[in-house]
N, C-alpha and C. Protein backbone atom coordinates (compact mmCIF):
# COMPACT_ATOMS: atom_id res chain seq x y z
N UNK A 1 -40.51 -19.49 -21.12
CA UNK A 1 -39.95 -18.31 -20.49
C UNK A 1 -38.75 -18.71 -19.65
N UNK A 2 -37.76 -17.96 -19.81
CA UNK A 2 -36.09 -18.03 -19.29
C UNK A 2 -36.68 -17.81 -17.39
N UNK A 3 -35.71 -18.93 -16.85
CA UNK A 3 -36.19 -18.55 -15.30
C UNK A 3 -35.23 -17.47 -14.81
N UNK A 4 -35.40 -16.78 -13.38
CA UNK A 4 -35.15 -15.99 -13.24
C UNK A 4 -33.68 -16.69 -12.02
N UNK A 5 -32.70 -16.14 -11.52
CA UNK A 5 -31.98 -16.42 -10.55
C UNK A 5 -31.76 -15.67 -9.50
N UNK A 6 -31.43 -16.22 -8.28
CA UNK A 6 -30.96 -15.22 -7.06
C UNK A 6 -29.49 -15.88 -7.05
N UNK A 7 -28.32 -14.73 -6.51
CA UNK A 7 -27.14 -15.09 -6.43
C UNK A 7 -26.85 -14.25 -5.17
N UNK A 8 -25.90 -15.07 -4.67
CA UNK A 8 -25.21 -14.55 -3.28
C UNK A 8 -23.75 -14.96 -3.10
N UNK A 9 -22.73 -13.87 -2.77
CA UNK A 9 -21.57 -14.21 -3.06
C UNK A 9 -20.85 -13.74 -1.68
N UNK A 10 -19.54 -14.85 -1.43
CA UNK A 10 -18.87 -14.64 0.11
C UNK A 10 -17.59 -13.95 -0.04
N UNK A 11 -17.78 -13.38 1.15
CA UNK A 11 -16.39 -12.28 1.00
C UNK A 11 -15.77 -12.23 2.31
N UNK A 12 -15.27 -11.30 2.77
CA UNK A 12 -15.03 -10.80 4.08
C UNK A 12 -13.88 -9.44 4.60
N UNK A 13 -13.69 -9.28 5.20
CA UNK A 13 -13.39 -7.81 5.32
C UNK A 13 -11.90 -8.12 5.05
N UNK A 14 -11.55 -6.89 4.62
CA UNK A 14 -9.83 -6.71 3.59
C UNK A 14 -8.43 -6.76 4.72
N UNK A 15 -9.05 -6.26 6.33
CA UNK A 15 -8.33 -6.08 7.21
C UNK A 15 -7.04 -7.66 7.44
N UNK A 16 -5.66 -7.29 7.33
CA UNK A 16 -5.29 -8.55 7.45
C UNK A 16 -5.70 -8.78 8.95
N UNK A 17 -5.25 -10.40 8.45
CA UNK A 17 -5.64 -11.57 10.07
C UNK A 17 -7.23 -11.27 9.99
N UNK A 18 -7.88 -11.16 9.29
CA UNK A 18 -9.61 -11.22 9.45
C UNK A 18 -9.74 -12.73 8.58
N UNK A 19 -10.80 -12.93 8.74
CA UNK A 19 -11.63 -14.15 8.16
C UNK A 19 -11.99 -13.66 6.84
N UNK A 20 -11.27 -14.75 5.77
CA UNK A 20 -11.66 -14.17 4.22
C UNK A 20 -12.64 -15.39 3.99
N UNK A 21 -13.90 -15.40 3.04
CA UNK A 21 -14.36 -16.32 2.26
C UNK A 21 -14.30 -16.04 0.97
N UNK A 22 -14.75 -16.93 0.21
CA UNK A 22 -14.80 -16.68 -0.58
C UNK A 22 -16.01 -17.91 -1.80
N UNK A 23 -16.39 -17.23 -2.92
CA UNK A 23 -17.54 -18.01 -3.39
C UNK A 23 -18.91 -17.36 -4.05
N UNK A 24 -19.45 -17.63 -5.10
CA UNK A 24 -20.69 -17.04 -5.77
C UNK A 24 -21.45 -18.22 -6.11
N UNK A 25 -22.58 -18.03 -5.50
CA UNK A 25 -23.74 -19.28 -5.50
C UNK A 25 -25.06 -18.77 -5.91
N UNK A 26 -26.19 -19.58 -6.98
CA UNK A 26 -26.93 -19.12 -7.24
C UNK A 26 -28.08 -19.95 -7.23
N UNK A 27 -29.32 -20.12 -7.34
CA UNK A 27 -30.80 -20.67 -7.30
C UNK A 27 -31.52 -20.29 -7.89
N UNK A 28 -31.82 -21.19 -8.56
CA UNK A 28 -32.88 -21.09 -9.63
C UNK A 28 -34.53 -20.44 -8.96
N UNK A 29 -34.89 -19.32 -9.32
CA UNK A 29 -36.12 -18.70 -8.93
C UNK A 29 -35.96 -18.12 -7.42
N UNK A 30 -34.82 -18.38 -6.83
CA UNK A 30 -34.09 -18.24 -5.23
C UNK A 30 -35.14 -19.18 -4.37
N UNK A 31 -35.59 -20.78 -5.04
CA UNK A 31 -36.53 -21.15 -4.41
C UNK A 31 -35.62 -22.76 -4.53
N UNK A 32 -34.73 -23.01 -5.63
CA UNK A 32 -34.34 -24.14 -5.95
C UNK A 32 -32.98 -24.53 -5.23
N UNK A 33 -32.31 -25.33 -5.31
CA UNK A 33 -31.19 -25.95 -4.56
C UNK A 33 -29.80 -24.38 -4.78
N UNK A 34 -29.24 -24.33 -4.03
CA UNK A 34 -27.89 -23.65 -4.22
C UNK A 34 -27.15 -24.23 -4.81
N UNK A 35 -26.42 -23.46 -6.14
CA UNK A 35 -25.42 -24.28 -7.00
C UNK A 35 -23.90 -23.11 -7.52
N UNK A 36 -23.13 -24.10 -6.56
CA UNK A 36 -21.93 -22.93 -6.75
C UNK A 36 -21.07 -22.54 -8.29
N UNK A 37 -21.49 -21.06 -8.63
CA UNK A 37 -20.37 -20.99 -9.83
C UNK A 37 -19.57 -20.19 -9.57
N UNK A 38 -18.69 -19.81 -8.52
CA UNK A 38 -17.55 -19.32 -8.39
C UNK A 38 -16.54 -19.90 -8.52
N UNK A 39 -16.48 -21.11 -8.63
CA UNK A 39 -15.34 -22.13 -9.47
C UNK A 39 -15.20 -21.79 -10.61
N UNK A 40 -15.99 -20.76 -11.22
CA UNK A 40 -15.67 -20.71 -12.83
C UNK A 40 -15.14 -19.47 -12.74
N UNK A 41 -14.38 -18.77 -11.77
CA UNK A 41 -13.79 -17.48 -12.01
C UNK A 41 -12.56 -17.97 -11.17
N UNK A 42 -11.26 -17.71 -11.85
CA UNK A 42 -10.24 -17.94 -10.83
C UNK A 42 -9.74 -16.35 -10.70
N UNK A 43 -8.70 -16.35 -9.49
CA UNK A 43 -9.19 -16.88 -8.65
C UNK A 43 -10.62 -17.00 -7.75
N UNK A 44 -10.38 -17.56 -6.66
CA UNK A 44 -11.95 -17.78 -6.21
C UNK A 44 -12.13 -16.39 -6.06
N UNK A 45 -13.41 -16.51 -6.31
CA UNK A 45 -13.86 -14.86 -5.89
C UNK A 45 -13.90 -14.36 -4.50
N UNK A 46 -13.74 -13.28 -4.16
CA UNK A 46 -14.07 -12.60 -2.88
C UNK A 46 -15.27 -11.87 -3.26
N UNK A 47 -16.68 -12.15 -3.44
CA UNK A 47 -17.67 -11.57 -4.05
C UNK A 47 -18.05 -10.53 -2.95
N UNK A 48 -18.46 -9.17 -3.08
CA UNK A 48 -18.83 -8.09 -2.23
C UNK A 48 -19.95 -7.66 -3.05
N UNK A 49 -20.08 -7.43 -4.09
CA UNK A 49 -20.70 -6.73 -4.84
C UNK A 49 -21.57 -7.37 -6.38
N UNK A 50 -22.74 -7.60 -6.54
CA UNK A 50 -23.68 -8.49 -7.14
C UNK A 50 -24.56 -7.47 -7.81
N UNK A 51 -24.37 -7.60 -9.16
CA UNK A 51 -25.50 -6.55 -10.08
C UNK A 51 -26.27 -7.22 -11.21
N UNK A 52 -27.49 -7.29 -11.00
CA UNK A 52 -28.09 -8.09 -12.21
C UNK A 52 -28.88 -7.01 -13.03
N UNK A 53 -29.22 -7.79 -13.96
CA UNK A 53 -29.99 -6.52 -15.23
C UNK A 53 -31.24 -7.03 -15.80
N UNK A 54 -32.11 -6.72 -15.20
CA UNK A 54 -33.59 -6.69 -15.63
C UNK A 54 -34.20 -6.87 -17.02
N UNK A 55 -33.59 -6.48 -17.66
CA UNK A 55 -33.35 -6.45 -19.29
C UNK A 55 -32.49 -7.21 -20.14
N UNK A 56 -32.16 -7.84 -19.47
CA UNK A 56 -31.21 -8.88 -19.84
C UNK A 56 -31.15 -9.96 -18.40
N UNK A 57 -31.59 -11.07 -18.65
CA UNK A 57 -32.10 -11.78 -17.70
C UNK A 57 -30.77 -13.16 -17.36
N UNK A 58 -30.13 -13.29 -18.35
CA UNK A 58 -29.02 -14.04 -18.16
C UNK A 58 -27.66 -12.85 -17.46
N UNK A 59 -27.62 -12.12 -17.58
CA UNK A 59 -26.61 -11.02 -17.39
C UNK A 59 -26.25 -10.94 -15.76
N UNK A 60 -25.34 -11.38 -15.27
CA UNK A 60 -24.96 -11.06 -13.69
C UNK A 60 -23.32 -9.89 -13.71
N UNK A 61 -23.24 -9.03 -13.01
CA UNK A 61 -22.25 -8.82 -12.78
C UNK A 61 -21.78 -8.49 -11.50
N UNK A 62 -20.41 -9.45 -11.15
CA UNK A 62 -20.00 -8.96 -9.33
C UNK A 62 -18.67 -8.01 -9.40
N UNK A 63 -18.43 -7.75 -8.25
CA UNK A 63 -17.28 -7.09 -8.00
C UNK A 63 -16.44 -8.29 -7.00
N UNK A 64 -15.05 -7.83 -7.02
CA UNK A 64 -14.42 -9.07 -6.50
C UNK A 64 -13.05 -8.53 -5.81
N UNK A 65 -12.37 -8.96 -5.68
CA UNK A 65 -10.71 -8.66 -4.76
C UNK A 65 -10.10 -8.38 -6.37
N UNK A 66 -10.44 -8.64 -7.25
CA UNK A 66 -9.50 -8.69 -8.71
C UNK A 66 -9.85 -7.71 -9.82
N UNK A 67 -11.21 -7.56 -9.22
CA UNK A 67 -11.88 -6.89 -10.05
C UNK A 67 -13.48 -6.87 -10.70
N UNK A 68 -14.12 -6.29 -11.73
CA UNK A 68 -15.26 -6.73 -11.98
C UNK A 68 -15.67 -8.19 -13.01
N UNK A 69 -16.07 -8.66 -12.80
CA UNK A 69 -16.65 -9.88 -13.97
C UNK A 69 -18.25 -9.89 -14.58
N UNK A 70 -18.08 -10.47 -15.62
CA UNK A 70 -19.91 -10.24 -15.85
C UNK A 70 -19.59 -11.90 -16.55
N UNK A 71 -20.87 -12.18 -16.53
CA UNK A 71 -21.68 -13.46 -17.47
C UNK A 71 -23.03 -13.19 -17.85
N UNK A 72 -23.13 -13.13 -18.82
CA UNK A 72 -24.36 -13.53 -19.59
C UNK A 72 -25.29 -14.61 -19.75
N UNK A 73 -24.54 -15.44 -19.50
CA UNK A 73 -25.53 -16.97 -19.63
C UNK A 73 -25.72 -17.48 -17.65
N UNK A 74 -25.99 -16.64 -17.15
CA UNK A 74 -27.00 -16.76 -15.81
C UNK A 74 -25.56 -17.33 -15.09
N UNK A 75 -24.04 -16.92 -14.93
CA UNK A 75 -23.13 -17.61 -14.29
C UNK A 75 -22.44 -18.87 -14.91
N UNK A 76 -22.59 -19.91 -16.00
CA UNK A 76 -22.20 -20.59 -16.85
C UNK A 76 -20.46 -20.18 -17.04
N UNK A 77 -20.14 -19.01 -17.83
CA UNK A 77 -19.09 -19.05 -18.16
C UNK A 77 -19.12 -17.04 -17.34
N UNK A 78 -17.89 -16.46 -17.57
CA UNK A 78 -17.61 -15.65 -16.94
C UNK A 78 -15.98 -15.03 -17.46
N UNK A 79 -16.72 -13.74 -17.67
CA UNK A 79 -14.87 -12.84 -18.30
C UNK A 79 -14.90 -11.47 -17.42
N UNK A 80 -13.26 -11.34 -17.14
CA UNK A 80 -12.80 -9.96 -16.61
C UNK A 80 -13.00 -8.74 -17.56
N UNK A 81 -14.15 -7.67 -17.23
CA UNK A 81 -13.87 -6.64 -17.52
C UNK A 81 -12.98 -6.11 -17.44
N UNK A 82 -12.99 -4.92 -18.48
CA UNK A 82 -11.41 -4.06 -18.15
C UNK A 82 -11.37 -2.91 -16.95
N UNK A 83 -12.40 -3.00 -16.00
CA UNK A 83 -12.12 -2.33 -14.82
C UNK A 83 -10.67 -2.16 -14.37
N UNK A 84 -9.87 -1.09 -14.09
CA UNK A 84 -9.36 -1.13 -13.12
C UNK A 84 -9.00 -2.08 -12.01
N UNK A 85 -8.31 -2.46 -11.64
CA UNK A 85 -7.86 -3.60 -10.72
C UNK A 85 -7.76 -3.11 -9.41
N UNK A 86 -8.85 -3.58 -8.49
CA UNK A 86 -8.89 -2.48 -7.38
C UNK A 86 -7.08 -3.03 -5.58
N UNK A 87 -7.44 -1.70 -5.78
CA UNK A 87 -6.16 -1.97 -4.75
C UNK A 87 -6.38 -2.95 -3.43
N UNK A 88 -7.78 -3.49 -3.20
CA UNK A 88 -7.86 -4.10 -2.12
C UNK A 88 -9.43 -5.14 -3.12
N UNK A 89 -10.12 -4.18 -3.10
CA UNK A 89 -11.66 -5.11 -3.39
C UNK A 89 -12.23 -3.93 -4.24
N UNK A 90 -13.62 -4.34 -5.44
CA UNK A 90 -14.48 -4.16 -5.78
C UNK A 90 -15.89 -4.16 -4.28
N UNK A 91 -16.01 -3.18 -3.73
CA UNK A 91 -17.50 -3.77 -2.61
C UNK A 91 -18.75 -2.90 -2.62
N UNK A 92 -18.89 -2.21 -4.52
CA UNK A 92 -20.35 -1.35 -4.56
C UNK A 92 -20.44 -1.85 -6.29
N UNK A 93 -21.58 -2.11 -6.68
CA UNK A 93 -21.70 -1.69 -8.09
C UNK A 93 -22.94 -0.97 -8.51
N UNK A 94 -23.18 -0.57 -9.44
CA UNK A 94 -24.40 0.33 -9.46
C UNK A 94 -24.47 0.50 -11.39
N UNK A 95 -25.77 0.15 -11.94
CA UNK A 95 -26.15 0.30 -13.28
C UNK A 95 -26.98 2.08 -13.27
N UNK A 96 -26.84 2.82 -14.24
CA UNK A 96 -27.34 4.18 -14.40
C UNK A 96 -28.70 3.32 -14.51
N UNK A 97 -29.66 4.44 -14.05
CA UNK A 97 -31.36 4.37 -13.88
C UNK A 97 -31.61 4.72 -15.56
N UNK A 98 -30.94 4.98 -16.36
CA UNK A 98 -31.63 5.99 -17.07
C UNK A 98 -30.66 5.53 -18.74
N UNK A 99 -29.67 5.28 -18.87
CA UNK A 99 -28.15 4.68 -19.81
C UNK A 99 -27.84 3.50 -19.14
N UNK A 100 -28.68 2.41 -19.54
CA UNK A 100 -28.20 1.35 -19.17
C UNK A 100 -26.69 0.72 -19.58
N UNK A 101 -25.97 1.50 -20.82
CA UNK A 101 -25.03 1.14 -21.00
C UNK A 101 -23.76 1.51 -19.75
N UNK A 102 -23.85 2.82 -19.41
CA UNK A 102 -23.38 2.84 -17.90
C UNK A 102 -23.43 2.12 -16.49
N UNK A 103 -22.05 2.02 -16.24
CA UNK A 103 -21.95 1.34 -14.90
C UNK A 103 -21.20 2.10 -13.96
N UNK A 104 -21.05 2.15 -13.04
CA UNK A 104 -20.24 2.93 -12.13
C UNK A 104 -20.42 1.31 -10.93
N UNK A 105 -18.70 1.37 -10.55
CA UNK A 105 -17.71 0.21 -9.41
C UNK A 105 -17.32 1.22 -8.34
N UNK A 106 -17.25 0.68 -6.80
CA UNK A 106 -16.82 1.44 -5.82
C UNK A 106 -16.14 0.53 -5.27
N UNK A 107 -14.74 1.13 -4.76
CA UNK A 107 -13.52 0.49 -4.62
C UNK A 107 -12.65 0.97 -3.36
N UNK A 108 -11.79 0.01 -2.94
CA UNK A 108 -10.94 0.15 -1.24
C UNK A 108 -10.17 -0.22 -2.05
N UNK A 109 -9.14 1.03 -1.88
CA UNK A 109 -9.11 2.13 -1.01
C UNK A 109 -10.44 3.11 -2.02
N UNK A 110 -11.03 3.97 -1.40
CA UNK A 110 -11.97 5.33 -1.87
C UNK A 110 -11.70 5.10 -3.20
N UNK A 111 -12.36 5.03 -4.13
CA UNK A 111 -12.61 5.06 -5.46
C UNK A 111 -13.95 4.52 -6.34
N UNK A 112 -14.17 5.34 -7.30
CA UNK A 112 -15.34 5.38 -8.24
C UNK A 112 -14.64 5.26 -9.51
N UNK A 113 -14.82 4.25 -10.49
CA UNK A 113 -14.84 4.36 -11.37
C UNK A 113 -16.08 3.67 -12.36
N UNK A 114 -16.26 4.50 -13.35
CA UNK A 114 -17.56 4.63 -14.50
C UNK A 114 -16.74 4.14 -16.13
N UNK A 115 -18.23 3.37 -16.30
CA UNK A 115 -17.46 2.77 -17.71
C UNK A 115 -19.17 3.39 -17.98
N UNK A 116 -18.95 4.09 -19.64
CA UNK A 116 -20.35 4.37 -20.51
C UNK A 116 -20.75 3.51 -21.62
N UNK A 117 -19.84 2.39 -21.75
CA UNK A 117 -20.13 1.54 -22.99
C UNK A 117 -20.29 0.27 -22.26
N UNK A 118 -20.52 -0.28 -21.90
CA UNK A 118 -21.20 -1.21 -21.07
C UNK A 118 -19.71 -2.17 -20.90
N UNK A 119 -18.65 -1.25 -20.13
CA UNK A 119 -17.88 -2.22 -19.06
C UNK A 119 -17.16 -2.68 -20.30
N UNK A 120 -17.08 -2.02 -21.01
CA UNK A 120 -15.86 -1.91 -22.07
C UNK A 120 -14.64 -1.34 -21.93
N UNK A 121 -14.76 -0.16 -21.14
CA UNK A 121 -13.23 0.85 -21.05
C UNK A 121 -14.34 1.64 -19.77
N UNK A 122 -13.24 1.67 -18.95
CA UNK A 122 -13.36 2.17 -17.55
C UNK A 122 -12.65 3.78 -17.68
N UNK A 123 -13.23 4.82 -16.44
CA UNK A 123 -12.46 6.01 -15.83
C UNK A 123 -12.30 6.38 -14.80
N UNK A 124 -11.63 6.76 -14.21
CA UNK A 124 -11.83 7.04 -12.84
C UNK A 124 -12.29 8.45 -12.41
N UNK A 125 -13.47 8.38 -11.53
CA UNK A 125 -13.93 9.64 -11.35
C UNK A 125 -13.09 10.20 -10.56
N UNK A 126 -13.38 11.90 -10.21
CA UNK A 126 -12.38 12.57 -9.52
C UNK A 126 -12.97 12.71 -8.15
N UNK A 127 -12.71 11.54 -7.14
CA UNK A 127 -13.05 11.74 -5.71
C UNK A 127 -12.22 11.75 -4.86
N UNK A 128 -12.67 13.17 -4.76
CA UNK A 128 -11.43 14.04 -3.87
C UNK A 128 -12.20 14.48 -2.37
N UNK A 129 -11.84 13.31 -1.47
CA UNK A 129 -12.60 13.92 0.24
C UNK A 129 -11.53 14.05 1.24
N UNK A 130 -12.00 14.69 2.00
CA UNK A 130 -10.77 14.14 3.20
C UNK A 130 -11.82 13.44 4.28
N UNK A 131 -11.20 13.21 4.97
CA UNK A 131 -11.84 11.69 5.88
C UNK A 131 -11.97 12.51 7.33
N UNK A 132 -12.89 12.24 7.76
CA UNK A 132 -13.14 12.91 9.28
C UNK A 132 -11.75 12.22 9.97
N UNK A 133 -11.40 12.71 11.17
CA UNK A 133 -10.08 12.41 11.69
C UNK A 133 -10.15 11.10 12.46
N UNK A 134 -11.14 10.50 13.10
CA UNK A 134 -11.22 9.60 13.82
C UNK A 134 -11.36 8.17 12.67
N UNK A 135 -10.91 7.82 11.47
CA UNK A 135 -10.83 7.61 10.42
C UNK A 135 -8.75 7.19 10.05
N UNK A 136 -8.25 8.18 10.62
CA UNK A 136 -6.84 8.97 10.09
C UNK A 136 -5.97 7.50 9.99
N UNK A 137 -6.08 6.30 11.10
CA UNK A 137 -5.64 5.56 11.24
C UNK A 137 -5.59 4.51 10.04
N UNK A 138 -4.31 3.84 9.90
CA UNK A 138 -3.92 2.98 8.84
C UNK A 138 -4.57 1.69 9.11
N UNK A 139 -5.44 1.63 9.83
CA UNK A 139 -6.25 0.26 9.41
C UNK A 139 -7.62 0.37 9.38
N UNK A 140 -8.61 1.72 9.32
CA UNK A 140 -9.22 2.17 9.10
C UNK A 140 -9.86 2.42 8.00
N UNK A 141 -11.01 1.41 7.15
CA UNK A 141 -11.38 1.29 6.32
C UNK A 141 -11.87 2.69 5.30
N UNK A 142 -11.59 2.52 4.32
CA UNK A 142 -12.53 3.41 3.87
C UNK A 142 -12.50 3.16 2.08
N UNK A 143 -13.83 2.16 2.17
CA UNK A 143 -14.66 1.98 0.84
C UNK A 143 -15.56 2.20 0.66
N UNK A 144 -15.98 2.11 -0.50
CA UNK A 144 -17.27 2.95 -1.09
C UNK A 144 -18.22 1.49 -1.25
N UNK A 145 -19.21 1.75 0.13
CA UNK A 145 -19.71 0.43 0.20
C UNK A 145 -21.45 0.64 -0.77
N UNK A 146 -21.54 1.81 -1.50
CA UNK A 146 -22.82 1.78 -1.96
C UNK A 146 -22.29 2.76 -2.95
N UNK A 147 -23.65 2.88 -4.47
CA UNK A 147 -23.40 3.60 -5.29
C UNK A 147 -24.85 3.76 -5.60
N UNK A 148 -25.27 5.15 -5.76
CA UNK A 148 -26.51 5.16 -6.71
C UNK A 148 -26.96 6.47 -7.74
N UNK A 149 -27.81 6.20 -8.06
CA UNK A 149 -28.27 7.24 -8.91
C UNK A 149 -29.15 7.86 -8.63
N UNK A 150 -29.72 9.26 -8.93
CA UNK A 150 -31.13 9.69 -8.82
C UNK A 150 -31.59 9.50 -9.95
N UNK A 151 -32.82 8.50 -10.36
CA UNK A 151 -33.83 8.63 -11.11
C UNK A 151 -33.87 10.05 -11.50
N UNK A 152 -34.47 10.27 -10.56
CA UNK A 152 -35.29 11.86 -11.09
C UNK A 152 -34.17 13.03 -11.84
N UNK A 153 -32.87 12.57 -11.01
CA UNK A 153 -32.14 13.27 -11.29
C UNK A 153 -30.76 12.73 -11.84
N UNK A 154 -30.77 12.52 -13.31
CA UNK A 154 -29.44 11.42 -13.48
C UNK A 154 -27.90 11.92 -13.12
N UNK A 155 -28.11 12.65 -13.21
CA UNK A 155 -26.74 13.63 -12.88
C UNK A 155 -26.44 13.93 -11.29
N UNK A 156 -27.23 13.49 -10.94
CA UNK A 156 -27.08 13.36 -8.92
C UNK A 156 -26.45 11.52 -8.63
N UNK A 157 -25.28 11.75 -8.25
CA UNK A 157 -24.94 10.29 -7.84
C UNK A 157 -24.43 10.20 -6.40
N UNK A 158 -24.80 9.40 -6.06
CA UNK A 158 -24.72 9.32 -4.09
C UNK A 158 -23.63 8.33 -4.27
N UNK A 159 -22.62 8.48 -3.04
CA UNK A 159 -21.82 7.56 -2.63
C UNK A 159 -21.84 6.75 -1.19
N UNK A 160 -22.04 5.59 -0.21
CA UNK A 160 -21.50 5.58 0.58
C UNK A 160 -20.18 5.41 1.14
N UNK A 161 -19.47 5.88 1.92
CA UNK A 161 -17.77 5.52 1.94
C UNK A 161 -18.22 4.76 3.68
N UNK A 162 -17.54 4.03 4.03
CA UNK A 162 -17.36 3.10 4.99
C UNK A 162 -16.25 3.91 6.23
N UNK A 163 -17.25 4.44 7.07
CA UNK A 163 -16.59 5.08 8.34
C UNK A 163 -15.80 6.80 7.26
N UNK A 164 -17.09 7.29 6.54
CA UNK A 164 -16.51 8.35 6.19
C UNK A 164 -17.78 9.44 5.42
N UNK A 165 -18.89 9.06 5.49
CA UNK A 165 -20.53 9.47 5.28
C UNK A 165 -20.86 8.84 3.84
N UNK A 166 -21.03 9.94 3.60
CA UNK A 166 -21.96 10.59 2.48
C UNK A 166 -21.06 11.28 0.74
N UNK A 167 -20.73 10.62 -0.40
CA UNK A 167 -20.38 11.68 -1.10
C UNK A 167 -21.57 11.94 -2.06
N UNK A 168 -21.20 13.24 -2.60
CA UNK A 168 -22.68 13.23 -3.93
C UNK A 168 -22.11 14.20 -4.73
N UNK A 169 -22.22 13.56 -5.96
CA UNK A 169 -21.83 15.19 -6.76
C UNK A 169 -23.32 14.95 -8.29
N UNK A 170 -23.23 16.43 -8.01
CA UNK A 170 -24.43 16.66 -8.96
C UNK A 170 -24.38 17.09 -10.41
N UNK A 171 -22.93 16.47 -11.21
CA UNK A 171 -22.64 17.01 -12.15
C UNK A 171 -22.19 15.37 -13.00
N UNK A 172 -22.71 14.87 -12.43
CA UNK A 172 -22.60 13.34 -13.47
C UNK A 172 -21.14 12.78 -13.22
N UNK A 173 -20.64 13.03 -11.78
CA UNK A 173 -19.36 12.24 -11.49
C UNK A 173 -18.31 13.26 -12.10
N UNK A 174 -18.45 14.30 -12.24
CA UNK A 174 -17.38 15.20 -12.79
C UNK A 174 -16.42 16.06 -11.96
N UNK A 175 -17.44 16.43 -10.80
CA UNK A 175 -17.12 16.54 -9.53
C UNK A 175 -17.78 15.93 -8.51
């Protein structure tokens, strides 16, 4: 039986003059030594965002300053999806509960975009908010630091945005 991995990847906030890291490290069973494979993605990664797939046990995918990447062989080798190239960082990812071939990426500046063929060809959803005012300021973050789905309800998708709440639309990202 194929072992299982834990991965943890370094980043740091997009604000210039902040402290950047950078790096994706993983452990065998999350019990065995730390072994870095973010050397195998240039550039180094700014990892924010870490999605593995239950059903596929070699399969990792992160989000990064460049964009999304996946590997199949547990971090070994590693290719750029055709995501969108985010204007600052990749820092949410999220697999559908229900169409595993779906993925939906959350992106700084505010953005969602959904690929339905498994991270083959990307779209950008239509997220249209305005930002509470204490927000208004140009160094004032605002990414979509979480993404999910309702089980119960696949067509309900929650957003978090970073210093801006809550989005949700109940029509499968359409609105």
């Amino acid at each position: 039986m194929a072992s299982s991995h834990v991965y943890v990847g370094l980043a740091g906030d997009t604000d210039p003059g902040r402290f950047v890291s950078s790096g994706l490290f993983r452990s065998a069973e999350g019990a065995g030594p730390w072994e870095a494979v973010g050397d195998r993605v240039h550039p180094a990664p700014e990892v924010r965002a870490i999605l593995t797939d239950p059903t596929r046990p070699g399969r990792v995918t992160v989000g990064t300053q460049r964009g999304v990447f996946r590997s199949d062989d547990r971090g070994e080798r590693w290719r750029q999806l055709d995501a969108p190239e985010p204007g600052l960082a990749v820092w949410s990812l999220a697999a559908h509960p229900r169409d595993p071939g779906t993925l939906l990426a959350g992106y700084e500046p505010c953005a969602i975009v959904r690929s339905t063929d498994d991270g083959r060809s990307w779209e950008r959803l239509p997220v249209e908010v305005a930002f509470p005012a204490v927000t208004l300021g140009p160094d004032m973050p605002k990414r979509v630091t979480g993404i999910a789905v309702d089980p119960g309800d696949p067509e309900a998708i929650y957003a978090s945005v970073e210093i801006g709440g809550l989005l949700r639309s109940l029509d499968g990202g359409r609105s």
